[in-house]
Every structure is written in C-alpha cells, then in structure tokens.
N, C-alpha and C. Protein backbone atom coordinates (compact mmCIF):
# COMPACT_ATOMS: atom_id res chain seq x y z
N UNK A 1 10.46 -12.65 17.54
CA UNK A 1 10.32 -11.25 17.22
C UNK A 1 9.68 -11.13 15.83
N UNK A 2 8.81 -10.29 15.90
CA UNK A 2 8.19 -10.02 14.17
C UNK A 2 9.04 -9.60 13.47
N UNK A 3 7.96 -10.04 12.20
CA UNK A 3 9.26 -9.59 10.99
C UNK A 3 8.59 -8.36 10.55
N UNK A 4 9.49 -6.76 10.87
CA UNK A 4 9.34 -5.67 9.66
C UNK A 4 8.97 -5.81 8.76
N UNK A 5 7.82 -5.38 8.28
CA UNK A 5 7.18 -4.94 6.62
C UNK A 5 7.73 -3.47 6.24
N UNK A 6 8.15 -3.12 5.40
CA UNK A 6 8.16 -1.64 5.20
C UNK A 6 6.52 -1.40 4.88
N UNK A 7 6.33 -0.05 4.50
CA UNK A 7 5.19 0.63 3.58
C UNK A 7 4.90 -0.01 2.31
N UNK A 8 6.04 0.23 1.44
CA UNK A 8 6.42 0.12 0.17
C UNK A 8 6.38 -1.24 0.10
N UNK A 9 6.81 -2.79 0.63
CA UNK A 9 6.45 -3.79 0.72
C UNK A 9 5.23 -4.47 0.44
N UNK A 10 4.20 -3.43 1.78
CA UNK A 10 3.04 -3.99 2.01
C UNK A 10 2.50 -3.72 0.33
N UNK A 11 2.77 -2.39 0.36
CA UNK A 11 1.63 -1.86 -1.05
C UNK A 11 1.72 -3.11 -2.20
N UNK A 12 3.08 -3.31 -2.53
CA UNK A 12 3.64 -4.17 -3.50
C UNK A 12 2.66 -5.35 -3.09
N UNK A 13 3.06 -6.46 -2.33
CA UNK A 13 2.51 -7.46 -1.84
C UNK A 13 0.71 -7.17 -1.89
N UNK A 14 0.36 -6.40 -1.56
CA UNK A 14 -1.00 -6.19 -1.75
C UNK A 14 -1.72 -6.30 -3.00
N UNK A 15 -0.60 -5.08 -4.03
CA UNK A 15 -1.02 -5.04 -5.38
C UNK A 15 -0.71 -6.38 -6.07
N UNK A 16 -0.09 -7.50 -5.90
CA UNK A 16 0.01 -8.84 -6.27
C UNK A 16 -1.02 -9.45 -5.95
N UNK A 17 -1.54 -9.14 -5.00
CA UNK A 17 -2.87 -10.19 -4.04
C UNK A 17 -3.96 -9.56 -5.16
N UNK A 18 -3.97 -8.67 -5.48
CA UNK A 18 -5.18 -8.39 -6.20
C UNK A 18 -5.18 -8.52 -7.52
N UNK A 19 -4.08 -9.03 -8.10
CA UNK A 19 -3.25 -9.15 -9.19
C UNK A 19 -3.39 -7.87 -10.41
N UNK A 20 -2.85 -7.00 -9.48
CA UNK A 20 -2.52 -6.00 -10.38
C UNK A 20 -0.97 -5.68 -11.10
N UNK A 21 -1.24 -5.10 -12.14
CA UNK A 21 0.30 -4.57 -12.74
C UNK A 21 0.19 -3.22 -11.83
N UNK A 22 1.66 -2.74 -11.87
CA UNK A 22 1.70 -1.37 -11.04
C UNK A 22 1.46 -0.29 -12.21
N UNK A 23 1.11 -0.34 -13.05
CA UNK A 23 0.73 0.43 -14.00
C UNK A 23 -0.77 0.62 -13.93
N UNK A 24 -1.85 -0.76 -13.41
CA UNK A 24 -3.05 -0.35 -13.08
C UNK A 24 -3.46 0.36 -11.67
N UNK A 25 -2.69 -0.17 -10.63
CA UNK A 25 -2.92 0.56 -9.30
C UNK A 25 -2.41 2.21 -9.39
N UNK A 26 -1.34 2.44 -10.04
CA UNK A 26 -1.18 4.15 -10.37
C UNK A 26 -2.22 4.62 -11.05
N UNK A 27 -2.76 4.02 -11.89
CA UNK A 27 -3.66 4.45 -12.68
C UNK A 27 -5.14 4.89 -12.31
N UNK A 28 -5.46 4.16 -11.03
CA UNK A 28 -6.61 3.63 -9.99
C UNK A 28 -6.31 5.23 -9.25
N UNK A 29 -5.40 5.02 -8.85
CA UNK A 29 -5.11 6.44 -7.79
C UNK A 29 -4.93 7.45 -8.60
N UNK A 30 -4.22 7.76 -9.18
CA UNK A 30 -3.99 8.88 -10.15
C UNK A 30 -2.49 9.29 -10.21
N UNK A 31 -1.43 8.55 -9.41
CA UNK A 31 -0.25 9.11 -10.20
C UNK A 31 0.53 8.03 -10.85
N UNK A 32 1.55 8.40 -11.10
CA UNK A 32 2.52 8.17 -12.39
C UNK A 32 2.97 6.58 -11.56
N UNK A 33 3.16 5.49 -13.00
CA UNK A 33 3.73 4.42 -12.44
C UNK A 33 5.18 4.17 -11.71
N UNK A 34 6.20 5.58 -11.97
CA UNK A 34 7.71 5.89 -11.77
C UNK A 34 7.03 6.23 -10.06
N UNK A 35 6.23 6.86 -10.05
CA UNK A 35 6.23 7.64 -9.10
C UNK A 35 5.65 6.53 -7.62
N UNK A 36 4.56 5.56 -7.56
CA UNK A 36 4.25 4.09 -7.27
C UNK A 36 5.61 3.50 -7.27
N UNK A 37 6.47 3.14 -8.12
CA UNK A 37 7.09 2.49 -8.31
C UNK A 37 8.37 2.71 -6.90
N UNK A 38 8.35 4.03 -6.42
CA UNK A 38 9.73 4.48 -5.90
C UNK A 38 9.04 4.08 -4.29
N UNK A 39 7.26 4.46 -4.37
CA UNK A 39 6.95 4.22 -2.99
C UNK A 39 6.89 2.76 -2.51
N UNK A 40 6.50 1.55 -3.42
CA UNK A 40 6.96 0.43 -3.85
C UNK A 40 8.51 0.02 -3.16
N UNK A 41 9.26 0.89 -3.61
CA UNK A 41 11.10 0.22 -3.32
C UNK A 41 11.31 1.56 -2.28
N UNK A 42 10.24 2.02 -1.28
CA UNK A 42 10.92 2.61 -0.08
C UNK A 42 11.55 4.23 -0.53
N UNK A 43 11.88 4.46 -1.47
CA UNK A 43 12.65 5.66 -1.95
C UNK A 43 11.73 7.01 -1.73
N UNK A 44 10.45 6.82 -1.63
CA UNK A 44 10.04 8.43 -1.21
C UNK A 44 8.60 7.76 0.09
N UNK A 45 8.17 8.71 0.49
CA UNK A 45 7.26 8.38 1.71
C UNK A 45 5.64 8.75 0.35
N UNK A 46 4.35 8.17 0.55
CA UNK A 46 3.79 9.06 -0.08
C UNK A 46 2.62 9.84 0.66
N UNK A 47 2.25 10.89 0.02
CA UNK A 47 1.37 12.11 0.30
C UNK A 47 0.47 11.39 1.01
N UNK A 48 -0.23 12.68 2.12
CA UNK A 48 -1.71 11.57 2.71
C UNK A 48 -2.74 11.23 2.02
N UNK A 49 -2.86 12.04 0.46
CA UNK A 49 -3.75 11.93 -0.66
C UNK A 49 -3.52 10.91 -1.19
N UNK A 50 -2.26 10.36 -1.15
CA UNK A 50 -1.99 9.21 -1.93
C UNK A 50 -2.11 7.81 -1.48
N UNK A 51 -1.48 8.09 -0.43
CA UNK A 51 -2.07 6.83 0.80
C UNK A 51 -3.33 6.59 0.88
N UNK A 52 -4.34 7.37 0.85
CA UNK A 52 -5.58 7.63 1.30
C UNK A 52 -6.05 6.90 -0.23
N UNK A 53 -5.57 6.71 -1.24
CA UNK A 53 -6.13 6.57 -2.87
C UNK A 53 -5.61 4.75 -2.65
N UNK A 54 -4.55 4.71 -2.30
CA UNK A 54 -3.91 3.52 -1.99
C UNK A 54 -4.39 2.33 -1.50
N UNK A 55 -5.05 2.92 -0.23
CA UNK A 55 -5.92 2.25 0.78
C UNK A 55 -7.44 1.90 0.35
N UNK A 56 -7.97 3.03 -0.22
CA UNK A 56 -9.04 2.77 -1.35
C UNK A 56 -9.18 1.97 -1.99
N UNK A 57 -8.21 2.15 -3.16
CA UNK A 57 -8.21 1.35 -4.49
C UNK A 57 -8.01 -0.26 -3.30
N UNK A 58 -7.14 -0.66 -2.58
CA UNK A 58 -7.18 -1.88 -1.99
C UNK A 58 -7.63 -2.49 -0.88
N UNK A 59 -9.28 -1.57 -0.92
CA UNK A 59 -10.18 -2.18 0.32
C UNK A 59 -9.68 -1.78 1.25
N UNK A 60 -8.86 -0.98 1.60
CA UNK A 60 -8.35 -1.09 3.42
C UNK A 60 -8.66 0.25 3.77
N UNK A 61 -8.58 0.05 5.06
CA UNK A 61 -8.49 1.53 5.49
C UNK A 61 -7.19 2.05 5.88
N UNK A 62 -6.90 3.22 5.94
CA UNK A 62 -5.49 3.57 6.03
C UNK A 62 -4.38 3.00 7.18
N UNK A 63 -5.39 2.71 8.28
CA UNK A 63 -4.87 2.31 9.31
C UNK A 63 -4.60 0.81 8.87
N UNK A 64 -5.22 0.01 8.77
CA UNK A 64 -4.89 -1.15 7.74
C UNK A 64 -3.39 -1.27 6.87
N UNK A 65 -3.32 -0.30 5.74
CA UNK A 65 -2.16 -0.36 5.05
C UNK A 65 -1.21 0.00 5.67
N UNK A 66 -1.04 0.79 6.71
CA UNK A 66 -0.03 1.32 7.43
C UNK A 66 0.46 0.03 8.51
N UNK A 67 -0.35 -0.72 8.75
CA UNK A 67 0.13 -1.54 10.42
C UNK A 67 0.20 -3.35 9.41
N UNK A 68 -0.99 -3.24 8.41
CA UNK A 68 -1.11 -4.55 7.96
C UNK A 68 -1.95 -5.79 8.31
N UNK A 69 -2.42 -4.50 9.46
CA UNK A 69 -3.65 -5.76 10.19
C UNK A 69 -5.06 -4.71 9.81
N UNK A 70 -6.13 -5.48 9.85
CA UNK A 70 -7.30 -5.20 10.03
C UNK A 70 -7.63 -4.00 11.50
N UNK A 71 -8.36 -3.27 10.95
CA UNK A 71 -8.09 -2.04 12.17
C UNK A 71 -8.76 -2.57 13.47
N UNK A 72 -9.96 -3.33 13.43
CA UNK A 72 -10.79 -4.58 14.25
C UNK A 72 -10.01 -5.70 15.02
N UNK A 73 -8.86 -5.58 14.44
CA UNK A 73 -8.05 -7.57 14.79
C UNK A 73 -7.02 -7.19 15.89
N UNK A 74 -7.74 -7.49 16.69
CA UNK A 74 -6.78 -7.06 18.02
C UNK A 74 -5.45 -8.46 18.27
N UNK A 75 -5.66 -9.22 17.12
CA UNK A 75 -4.61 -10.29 17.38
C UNK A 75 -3.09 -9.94 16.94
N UNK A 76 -2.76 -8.89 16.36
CA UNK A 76 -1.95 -8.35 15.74
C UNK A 76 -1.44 -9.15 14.90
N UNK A 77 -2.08 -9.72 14.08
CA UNK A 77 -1.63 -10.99 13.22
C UNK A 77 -2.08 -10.02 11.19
C-alpha cells in the first residue's frame, strides 16, 4: 500500500530539493514565512493563489504538487 504524503509535506520536501530556506520560498510567492510555515506542518489548507505561486516558484504544475507525480507519468510513481 502507498505511503500518504500530506500537502504540507510535499511543499517542505520540495523546498529542500531546491535548497531553499522557507523564508526564500514565502518570499518567491508573496506571503509571510509564519504563514508557509503552518501550510508546511498541515495546520491551514492554502488559497488557490497560493498554491498556484507554490507550484510556480517549484516548476510544477498544480496538478503535480497536489498528487506528486508528473501530470504526464501515468506510472503513478
């Protein structure tokens, strides 16, 4: 059985791959590092503006950050 990613996981894990501080990826999108930080540890869902800045700033497309696969990769890997 797969293993669950949350949202807030992926983003984190992502923003490491690109080796960012979470102070530069808020900064990239435009809100507050408290505010990253909570979508980060699961505590709030974020806006579709924000997701949409999210997915941006880290090459993906939204459908991407949301599932974790490539929107193309029918391997579900």
């Amino acid at each position: 059985m797969p293993v669950s990613v949350t949202l807030g996981e992926r983003v984190r894990q992502l923003r490491h791959e690109h080796d960012w501080t979470l102070a530069k990826l808020a900064s990239n999108i435009g809100v507050s590092t408290s505010y990253l930080n909570d979508i980060e540890h699961d505590r709030t869902a974020p806006s579709l503006k924000t997701l949409l800045g999210i997915a941006s700033a880290l090459d993906l497309s939204v459908t991407g950050l949301l599932t974790g696969t490539h929107p193309y990769d029918l391997s579900g890997k």
